[in-house]
Every structure is written in structure tokens, then in C-alpha cells.
Protein backbone atom coordinates (compact mmCIF):
# COMPACT_ATOMS: atom_id res chain seq x y z
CA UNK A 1 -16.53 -49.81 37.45
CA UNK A 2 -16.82 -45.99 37.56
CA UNK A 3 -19.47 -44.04 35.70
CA UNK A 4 -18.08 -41.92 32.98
CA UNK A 5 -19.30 -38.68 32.07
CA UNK A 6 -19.12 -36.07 29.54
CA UNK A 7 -20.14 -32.65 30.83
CA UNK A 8 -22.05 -29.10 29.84
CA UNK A 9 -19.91 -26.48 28.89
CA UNK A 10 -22.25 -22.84 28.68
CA UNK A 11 -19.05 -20.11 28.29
CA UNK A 12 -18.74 -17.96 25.38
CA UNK A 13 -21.44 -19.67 22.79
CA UNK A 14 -22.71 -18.62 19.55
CA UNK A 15 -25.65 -20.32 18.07
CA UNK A 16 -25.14 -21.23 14.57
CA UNK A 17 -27.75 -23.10 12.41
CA UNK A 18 -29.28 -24.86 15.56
CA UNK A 19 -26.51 -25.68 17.93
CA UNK A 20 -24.31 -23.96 20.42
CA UNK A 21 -20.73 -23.19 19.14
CA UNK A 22 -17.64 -22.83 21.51
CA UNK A 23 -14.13 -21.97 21.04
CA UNK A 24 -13.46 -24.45 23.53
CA UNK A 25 -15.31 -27.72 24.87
CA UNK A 26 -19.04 -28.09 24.02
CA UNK A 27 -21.69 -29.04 25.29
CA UNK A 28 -22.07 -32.95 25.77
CA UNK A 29 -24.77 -35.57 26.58
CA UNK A 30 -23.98 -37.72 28.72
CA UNK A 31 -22.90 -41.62 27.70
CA UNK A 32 -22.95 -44.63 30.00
CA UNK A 33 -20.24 -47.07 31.70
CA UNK A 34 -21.46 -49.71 33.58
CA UNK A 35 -23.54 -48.39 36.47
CA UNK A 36 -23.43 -51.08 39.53
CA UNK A 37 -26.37 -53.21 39.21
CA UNK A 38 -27.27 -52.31 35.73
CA UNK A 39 -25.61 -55.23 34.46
CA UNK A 40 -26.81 -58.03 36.76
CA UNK A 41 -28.92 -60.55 35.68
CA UNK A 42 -32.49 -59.67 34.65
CA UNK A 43 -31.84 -56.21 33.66
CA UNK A 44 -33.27 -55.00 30.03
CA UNK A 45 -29.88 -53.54 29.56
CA UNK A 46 -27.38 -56.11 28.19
CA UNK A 47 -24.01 -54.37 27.05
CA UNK A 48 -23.73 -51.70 28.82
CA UNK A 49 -20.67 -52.29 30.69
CA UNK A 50 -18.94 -51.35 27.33
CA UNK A 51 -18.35 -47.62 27.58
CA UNK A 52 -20.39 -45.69 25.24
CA UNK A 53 -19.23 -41.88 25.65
CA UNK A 54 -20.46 -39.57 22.90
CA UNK A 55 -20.78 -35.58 24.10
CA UNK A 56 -23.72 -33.41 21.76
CA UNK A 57 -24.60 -29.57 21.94
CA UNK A 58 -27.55 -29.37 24.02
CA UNK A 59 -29.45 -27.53 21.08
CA UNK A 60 -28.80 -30.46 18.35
CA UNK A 61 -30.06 -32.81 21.05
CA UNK A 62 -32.94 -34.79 18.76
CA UNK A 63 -33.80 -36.67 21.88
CA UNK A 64 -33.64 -39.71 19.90
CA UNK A 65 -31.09 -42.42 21.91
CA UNK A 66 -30.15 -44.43 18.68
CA UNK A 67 -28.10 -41.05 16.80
CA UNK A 68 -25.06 -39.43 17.95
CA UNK A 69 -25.77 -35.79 17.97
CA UNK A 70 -23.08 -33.03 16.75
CA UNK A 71 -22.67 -29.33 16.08
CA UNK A 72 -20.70 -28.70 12.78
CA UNK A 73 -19.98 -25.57 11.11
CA UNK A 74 -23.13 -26.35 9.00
CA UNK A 75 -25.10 -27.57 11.45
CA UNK A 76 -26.43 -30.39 13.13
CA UNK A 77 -25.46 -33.70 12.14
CA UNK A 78 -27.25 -36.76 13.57
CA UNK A 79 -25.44 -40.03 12.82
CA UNK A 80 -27.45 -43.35 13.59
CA UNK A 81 -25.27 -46.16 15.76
CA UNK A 82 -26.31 -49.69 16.51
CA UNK A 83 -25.12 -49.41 20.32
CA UNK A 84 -27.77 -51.16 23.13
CA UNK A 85 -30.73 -48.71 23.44
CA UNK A 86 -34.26 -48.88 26.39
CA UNK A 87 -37.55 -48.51 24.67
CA UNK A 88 -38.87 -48.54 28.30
CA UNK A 89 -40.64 -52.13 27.73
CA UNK A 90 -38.84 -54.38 30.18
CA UNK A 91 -40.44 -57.24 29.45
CA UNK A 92 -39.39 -57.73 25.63
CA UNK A 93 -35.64 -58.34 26.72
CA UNK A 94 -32.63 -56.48 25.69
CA UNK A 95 -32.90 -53.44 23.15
CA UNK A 96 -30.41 -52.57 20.29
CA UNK A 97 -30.55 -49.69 17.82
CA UNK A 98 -30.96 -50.46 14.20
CA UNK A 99 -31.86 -47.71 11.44
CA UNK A 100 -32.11 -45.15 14.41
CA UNK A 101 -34.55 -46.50 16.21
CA UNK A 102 -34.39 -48.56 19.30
CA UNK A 103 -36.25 -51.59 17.06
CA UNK A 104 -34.71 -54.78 17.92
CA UNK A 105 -35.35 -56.95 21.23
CA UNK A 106 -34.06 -60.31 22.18
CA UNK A 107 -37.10 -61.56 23.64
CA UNK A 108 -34.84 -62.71 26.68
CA UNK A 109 -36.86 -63.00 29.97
CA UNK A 110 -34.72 -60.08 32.05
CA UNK A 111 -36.72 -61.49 35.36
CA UNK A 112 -34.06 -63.92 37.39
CA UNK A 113 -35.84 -67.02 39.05
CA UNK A 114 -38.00 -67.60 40.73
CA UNK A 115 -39.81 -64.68 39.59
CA UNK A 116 -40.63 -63.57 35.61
CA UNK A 117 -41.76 -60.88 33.36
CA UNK A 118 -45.34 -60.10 33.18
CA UNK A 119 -46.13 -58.27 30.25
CA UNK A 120 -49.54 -56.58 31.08
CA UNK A 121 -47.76 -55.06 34.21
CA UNK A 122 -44.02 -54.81 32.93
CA UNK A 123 -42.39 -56.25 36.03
CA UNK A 124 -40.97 -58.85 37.40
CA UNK A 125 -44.17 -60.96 39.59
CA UNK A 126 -43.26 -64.18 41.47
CA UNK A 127 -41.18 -62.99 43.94
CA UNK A 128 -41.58 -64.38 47.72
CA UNK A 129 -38.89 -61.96 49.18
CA UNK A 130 -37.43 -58.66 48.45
CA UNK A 131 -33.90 -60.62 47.30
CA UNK A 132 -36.05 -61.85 44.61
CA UNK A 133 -36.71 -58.80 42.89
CA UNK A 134 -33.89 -56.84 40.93
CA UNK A 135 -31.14 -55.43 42.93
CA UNK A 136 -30.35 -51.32 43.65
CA UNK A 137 -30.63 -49.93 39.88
CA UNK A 138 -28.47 -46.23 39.97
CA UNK A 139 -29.83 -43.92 36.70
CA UNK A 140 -27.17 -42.17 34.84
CA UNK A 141 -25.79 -38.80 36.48
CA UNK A 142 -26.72 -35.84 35.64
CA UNK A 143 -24.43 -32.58 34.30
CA UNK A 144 -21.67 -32.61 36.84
CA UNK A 145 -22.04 -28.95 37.87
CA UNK A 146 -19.26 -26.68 39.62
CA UNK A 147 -19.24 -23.33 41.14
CA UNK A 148 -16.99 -22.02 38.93
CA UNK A 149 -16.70 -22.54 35.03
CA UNK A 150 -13.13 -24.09 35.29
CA UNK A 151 -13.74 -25.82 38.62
CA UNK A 152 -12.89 -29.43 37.66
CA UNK A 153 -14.62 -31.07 40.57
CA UNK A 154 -18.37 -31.00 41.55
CA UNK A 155 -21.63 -32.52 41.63
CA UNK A 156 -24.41 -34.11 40.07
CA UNK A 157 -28.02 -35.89 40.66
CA UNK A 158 -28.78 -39.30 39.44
CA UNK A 159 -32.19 -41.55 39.99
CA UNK A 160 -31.73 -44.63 42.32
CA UNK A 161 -34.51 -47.20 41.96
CA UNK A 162 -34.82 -50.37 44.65
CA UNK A 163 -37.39 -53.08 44.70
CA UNK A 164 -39.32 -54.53 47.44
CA UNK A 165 -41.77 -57.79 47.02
CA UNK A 166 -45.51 -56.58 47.52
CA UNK A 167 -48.19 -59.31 46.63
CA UNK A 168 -45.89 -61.13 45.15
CA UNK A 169 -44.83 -58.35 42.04
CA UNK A 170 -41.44 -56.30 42.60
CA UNK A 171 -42.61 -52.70 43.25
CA UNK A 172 -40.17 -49.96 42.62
CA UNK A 173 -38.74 -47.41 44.67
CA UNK A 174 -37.38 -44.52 43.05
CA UNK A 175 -35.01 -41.69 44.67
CA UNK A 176 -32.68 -39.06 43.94
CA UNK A 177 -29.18 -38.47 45.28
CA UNK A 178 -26.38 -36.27 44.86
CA UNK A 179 -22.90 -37.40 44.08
CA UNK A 180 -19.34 -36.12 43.59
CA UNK A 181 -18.35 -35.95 40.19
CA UNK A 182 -15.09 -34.59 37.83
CA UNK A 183 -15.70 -32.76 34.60
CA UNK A 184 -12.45 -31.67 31.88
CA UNK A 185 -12.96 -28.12 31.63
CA UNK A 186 -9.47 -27.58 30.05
CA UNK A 187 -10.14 -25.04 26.90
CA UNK A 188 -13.63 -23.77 27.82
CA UNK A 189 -13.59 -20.29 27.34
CA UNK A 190 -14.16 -18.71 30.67
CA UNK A 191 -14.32 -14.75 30.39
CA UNK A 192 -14.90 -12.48 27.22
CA UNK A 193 -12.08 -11.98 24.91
CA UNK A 194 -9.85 -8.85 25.64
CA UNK A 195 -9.62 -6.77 22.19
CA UNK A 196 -7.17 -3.55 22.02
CA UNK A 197 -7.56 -1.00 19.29
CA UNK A 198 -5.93 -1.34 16.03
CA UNK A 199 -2.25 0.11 15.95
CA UNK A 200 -1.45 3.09 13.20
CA UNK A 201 -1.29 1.09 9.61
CA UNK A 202 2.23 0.57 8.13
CA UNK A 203 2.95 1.10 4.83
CA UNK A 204 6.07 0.12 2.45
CA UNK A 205 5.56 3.71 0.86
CA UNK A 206 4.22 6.46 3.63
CA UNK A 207 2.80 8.40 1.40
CA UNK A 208 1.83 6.60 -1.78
CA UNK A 209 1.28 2.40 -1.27
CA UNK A 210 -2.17 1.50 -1.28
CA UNK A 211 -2.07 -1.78 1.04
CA UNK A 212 -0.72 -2.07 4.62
CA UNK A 213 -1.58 -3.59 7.83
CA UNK A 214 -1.99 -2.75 11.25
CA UNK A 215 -2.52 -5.03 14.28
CA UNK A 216 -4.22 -5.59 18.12
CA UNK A 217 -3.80 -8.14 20.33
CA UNK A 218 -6.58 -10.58 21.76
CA UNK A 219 -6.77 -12.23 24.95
CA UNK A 220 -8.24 -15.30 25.05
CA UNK A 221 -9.44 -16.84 28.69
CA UNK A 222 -9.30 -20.70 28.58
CA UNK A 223 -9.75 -22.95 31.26
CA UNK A 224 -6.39 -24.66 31.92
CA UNK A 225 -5.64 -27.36 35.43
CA UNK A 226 -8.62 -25.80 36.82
CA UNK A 227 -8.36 -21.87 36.29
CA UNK A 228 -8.74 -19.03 33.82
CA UNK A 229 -5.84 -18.56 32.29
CA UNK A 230 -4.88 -16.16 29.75
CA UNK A 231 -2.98 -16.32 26.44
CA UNK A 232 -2.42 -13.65 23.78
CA UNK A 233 -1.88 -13.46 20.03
CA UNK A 234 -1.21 -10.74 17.87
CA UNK A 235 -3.65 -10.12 15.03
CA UNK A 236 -2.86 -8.85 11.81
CA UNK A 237 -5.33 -6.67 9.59
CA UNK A 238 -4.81 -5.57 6.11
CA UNK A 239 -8.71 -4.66 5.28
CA UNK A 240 -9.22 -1.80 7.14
CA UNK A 241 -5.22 0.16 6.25
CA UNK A 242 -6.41 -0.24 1.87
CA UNK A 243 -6.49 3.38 0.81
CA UNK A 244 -6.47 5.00 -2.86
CA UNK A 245 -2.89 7.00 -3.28
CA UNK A 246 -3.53 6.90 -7.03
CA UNK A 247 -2.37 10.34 -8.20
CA UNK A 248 -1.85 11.87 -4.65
CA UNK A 249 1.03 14.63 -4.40
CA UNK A 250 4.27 12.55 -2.78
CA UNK A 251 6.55 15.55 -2.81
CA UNK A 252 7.30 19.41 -3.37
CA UNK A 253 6.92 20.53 -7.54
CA UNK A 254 10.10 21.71 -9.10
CA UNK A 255 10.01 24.43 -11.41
CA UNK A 256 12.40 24.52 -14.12
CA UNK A 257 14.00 27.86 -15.51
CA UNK A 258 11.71 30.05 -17.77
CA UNK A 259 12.74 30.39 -21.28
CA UNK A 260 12.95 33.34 -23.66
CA UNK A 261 9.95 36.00 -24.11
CA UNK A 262 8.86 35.02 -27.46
CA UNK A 263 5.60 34.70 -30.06
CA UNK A 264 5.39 38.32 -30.81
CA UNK A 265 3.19 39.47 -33.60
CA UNK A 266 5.63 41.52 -34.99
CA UNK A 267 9.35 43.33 -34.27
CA UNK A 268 7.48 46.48 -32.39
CA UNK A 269 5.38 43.88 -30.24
CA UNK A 270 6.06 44.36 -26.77
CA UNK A 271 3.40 41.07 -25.67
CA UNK A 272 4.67 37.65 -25.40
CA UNK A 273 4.45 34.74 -23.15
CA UNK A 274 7.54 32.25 -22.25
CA UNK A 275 7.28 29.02 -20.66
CA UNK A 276 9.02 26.50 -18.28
CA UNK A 277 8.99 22.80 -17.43
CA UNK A 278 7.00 21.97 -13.87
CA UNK A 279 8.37 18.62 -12.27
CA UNK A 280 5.57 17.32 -9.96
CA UNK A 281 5.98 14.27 -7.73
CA UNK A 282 2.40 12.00 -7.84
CA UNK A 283 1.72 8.34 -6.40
CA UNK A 284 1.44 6.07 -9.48
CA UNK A 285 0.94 2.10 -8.94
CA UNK A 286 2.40 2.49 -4.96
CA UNK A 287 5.32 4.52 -5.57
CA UNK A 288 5.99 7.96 -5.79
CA UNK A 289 6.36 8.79 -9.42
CA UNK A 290 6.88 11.99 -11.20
CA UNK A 291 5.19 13.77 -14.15
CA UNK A 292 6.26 16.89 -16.06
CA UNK A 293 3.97 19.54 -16.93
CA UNK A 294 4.70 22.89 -19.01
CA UNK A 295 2.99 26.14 -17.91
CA UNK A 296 2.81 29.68 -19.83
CA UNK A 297 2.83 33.16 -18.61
CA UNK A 298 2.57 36.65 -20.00
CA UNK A 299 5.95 38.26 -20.44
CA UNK A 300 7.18 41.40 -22.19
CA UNK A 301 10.06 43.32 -23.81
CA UNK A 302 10.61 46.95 -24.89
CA UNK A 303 10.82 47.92 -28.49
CA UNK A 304 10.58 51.67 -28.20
CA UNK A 305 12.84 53.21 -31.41
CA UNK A 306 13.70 49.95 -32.31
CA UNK A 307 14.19 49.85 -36.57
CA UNK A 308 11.09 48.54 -37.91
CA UNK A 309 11.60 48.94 -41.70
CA UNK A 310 14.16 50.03 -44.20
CA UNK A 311 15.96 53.42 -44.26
CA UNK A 312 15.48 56.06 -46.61
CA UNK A 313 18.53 58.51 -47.48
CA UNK A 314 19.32 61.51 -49.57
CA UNK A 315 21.89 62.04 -51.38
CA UNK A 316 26.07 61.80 -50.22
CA UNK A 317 28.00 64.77 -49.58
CA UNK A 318 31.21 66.22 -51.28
CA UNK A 319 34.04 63.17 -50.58
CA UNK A 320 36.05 64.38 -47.49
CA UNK A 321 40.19 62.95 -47.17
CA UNK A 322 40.49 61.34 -44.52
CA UNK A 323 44.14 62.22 -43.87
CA UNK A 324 45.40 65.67 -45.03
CA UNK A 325 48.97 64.47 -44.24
CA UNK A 326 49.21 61.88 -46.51
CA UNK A 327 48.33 61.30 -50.03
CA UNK A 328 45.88 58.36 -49.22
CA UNK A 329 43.11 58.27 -51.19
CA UNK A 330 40.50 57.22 -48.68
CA UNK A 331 37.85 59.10 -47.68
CA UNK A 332 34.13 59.85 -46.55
CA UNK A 333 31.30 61.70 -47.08
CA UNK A 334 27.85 62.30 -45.07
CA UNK A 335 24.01 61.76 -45.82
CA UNK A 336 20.89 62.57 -44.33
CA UNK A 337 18.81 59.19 -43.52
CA UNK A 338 14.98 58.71 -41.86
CA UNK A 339 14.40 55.28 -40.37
CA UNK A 340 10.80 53.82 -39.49
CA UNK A 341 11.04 52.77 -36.25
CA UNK A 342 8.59 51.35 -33.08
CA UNK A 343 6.47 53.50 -31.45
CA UNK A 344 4.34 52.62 -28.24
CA UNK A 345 4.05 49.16 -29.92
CA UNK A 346 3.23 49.80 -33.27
CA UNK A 347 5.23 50.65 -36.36
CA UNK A 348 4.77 53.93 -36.55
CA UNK A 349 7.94 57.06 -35.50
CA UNK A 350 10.80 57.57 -37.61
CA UNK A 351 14.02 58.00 -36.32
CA UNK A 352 16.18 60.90 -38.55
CA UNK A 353 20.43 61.06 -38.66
CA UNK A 354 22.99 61.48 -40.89
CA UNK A 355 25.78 58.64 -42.18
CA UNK A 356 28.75 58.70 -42.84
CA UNK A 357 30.03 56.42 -45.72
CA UNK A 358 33.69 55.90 -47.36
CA UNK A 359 34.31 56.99 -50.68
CA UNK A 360 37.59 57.39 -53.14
CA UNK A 361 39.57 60.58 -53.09
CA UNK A 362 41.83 61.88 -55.83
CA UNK A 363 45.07 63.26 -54.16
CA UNK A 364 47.13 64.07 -57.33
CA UNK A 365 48.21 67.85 -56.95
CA UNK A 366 47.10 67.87 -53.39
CA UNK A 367 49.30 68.88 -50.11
CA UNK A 368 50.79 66.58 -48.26
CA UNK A 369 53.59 66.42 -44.95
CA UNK A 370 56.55 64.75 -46.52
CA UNK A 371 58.66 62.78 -44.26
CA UNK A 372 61.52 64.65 -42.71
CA UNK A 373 64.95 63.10 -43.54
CA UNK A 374 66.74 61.85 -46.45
CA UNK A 375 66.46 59.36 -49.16
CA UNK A 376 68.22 56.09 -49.60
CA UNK A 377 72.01 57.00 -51.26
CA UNK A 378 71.76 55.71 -55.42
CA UNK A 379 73.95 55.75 -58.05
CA UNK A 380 72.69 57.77 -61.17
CA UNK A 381 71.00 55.70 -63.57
CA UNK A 382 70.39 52.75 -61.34
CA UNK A 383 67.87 51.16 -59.10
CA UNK A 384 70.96 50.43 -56.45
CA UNK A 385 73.97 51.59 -54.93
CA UNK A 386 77.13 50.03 -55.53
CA UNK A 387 79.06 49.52 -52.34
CA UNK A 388 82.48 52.37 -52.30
CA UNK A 389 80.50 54.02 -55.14
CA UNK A 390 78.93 57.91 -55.60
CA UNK A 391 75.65 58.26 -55.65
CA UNK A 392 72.76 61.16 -54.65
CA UNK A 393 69.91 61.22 -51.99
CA UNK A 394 67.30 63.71 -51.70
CA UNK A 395 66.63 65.27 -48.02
CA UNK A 396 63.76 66.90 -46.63
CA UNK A 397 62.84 69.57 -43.91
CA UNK A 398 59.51 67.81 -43.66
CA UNK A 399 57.29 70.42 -44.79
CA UNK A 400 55.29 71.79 -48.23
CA UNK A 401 55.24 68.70 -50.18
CA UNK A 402 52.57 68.34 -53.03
CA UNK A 403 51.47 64.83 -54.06
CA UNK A 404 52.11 63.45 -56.95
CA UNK A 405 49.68 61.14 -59.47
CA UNK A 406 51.05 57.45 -57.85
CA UNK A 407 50.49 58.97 -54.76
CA UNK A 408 53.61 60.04 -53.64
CA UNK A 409 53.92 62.87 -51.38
CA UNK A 410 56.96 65.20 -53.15
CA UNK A 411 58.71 67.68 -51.34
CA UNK A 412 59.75 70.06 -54.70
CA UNK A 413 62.07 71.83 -51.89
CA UNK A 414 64.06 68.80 -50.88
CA UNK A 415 67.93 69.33 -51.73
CA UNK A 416 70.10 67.02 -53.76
CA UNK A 417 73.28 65.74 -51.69
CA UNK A 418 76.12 63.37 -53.12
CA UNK A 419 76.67 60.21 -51.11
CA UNK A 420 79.13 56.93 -51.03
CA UNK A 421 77.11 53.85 -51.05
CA UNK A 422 77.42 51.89 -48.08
């Protein structure tokens, strides 16, 4: 049968609490199959034709042969087996591990006849002729080692001990040689990782969202059928795009429309202040939020001979008709008047005119324009006219009437004329 082996991988390590850490394959010690002429009679090495691989980082390697040595995320680990073990005495039969050591022995002389085990010398004493002594013994291989780190095929160096018959005690005969060997190199790392830069972060919200993410690709180099091959993957970042937005500006301000000048001290003030509403976009929880502020200004108005207190006249005038050519009774009549008013500011310049304000004239006796024609036609003694009957109108030229108490402009000159009643 073959020898099996498990082999070194050195590419792209990390040591971590003790041990070598790989992305890919780590390092392994090597386990046994049955090497030719290890299990032949006589041997102190009963069992070993059972394949016993079991592959250990070279820095958890305890050196003890009855644990199984392993590099964990937390360290080394060294689990005890009961698999055959060699405490080097060949005398006291075939080994086995118990409690991790290499403690029991089956006392089986490993010597074949005619020759057997001495046990102040250790070997096998008896023998006649070199047939009697053990046959070629081949040690197990060492790291199969390649030229390149995904090269699947190389070599490695094992011990080969023979025996000859000297004075009767088998002496050995120890030599090394090199041998062809195979190794699985698939998924050792063979060449740094390639790292690009981190893209521009992305944000839901430009301007105002707190959290994003950016990304970079990595190229990892992995052993694969023999040779470095590539593969890339996209990673994804969200650390290094958190920013605080929290009250940021997210947009232009809008200004409303200022109101009215007002909050003067008094009516000749001329110093006030208005205000308007001020709109202003801010980032509030991710989002772009707004908030309304007010501001004030200075603002004036003029009040220069504005009325600032009550007006003081003297007395009316004689009352004036209105309308000499009637006998209306309205009329007016003017007053002199002085009004405080503002000045620079303050209450302080008066402001002087005269009024004019209506008042009741008495137009009995007074001249008047009468209206030029003639009156209705009436019968004597009635308010009417009779239809087909006599009656009397008055007619006037329309000038040097006189008006009477009721207010009825009279024309004394009008002339009577007799008239049929329509």
C-alpha cells in the first residue's frame, strides 16, 4: 500500500494564540499508512496498516504522538487518541496510546525466529544470517515540497533502515532517500490579496441620511488544479460612510413677505420694526425637514403734519345761502381752527385753517328766480280743474320774485290768465 501524506502549507499565515492561521489549507503533520515492511512480523509497530491521517499547524505541534494537534480560532487544541504509538523501546512489544501517553505495551516478542529481543541492547540477537534480522524498514516521508506553492507534485526525504547479522545481533543501517510525492494544494492562498479603494458612499438622502455604504473589491489568489487562480468579491462597508447630518442646511431659506411697519410709541412716531416668516430647510432624523423662523427689522413711516390732538376753533361766521336762486334754506358759514399736529417726530406744530360748516337760513322776504312759465289751469275755489271748465293760471317772465314764509319763491309780477281745464 501507498504512504499517505498530509502536507505544509506556509502562504498567507497569521499567527493567532500559538498557531499558524490560513485562509486556505494549513499546515499538517504528517500521519502514517502502512509503510512496506513496517508491518511484517517482528516489528514494534502492530496496526499501522490502518491509515491514521491527522494534519496540525506546525506551531501547535506539542510533539507529543498520542494528541491530535489543531489550530482553532482560540487556539490550540490538543485532543488525546488511543491510536498505536513507538516509545522507541523495541523490545517491550507493540505500543498504544492511553491518557496521552504512549503507556501501554503488549509484551509481544517483535524478534521473528530464530532470533529474539534482548532487552539490555534493544535488538533482535540470534541471528545466523542477514535474512534473519528484520527486513528493509522505510521511516515516514517528510513535507512533500514543490517549487511552486500550488505545484501539486514534488518531493520528499524519508529514513530507510536495513539490517545485517554482525556477531550474531542485527545491526542497523540507516539512510536517507528522496522520493516523489503529491500534496492537495487546492485553496492555499498563493499571492497577497488585491484590495481597491473604497468607492464614493451612497446615501438614500444626499444631503441629510446619516448611514450609507460604499464598497471595493478583493482578489483573493487560491490554489486551484495546480495554479493561482483568482476570484473576486465585492465588499460592502457601512462604518466608514456614518456621518452626523443632524441640523445641516438641505436647501435654499425662503423668506416670506414682510408685514406692516408697526409698534410705534405714539401717532407722530416715525420708528418701527415689521417682521416676516423665514422658511429654512434642515436635516432632521435623515430627511430634509423644514423649520420656520421669524426675523425683525427696523422700518419707518412719515408723520410730518399728521393731526396729533384735537382742534381748537373760534367762533362761526354770519350763515351764508347757499343758493340765491332759490328759497332753500340751507346754508354755511366759516371758522377759524388750529390743529396740533407732528413735527420732526414729536407732537409739537400746529396746523391753522378755516371750516366751513352748514347752518339754517331764513329765506322769508328774500329774492329768489321764479320759474319762467305758467301755473297749472284751476277753477276758483278749488284744489282741481274740472275737465271743459274755466279756470285761472298765473304766468311768469322768470324774474324778481320774493320768497315767501313756506318757502315759496313768488313772482308779485306774474299775470293772471283765464284757462279751460283740460
Amino acid at each position: 500500500m501507498r504512504p499517505c501524506f498530509c502536507f505544509v502549507s506556509l502562504a498567507s499565515v497569521v499567527a493567532i494564540a500559538g498557531c499558524l492561521v490560513d485562509r486556505g489549507p494549513i499546515s499538517h503533520e504528517a500521519g502514517i499508512d502502512d509503510a512496506p515492511g513496517l508491518d511484517a512480523p517482528g516489528l514494534d509497530a502492530p496496526g499501522l496498516d490502518a491509515p491514521s491521517i491527522h494534519c496540525v499547524p506546525l506551531d501547535c505541534d506539542d510533539a507529543n504522538p498520542c494528541t491530535d494537534d489543531a489550530c482553532t480560532e482560540g487556539g490550540c487544541t490538543h485532543a488525546e487518541h488511543t491510536r498505536a504509538c513507538d516509545d522507541g523501546v523495541r523490545c517491550n512489544g507493540a505500543d498504544q496510546c492511553a491518557a496521552g501517553r504512549c503507556s501501554i505495551h503488549d509484551g509481544v516478542d517483535p524478534c521473528a525466529a530464530p532470533t529474539h529481543c534482548d532487552a539490555s541492547s534493544d535488538t533482535c540477537v540470534g541471528c545466523v544470517l542477514d535474512t534473519d534480522c528484520p527486513g528493509r524498514e522505510e521511516g515516514v516521508p517528510g513535507i512533500c515540497s514543490a517549487g511552486d506553492v500550488c505545484e501539486q507534485i514534488g518531493t520528499a526525504e524519508r529514513t530507510v533502515t536495513t539490517y545485517t547479522c554482525v556477531a550474531s545481533s542485527c545491526a542497523p543501517h540507516t539512510s536517507t532517500e528522496t522520493i516523489a510525492c503529491s500534496r492537495d494544494t487546492d485553496g492555499t492562498s498563493c499571492a497577497p490579496d488585491g484590495l481597491t479603494d473604497y468607492g464614493a458612499c451612497a446615501y438614500v438622502d444626499a444631503t441629510c441620511s446619516a448611514e450609507g455604504t460604499r464598497s471595493r473589491s478583493r482578489t483573493r489568489y487560491a490554489c486551484a488544479g495546480g495554479t493561482c487562480t483568482p476570484s473576486t468579491t465585492i465588499e460592502v462597508d457601512a462604518a466608514g460612510c456614518a456621518r452626523m447630518t443632524e441640523g445641516s442646511s438641505c436647501g435654499a431659506e425662503m423668506a416670506g413677505v414682510w408685514s406692516a411697519c408697526a409698534g410705534f410709541a405714539d401717532v407722530c412716531d416715525e420708528s418701527g420694526t415689521h417682521a416676516r416668516d423665514v422658511v429654512v430647510p434642515r436635516c432632521a432624523a435623515g430627511t430634509c425637514a423644514s423649520i420656520t423662523r421669524t426675523e425683525t427689522e427696523a422700518c419707518a413711516r412719515v408723520t410730518e403734519n399728521t393731526a396729533c390732538g384735537a382742534a381748537s376753533c373760534g367762533g362761526a361766521g354770519a350763515c351764508m345761502r347757499l343758493d340765491a336762486t332759490s328759497c332753500s334754506t340751507a346754508g354755511s358759514q366759516s371758522r377759524t381752527c388750529s390743529t396740533p399736529v407732528c413735527n420732526a417726530g414729536t407732537c409739537s406744530g400746529t396746523a391753522t385753517g378755516s371750516e366751513t360748516v352748514p347752518c339754517t337760513v331764513s329765506t322769508g322776504g328774500l329774492p329768489c328766480t321764479p320759474v319762467m312759465g305758467c301755473s297749472p289751469c284751476i277753477e276758483p275755489g278749488r284744489t282741481g280743474c274740472r275737465s271743459g271748465h274755466m279756470g285761472e293760471r298765473f304766468c311768469s317772465d322768470g324774474v324778481g320774485g320774493t320768497c315767501s314764509a313756506g318757502g315759496f319763491c313768488f313772482d308779485s309780477a306774474a299775470t293772471r290768465e283765464t284757462c279751460m281745464c283740460p
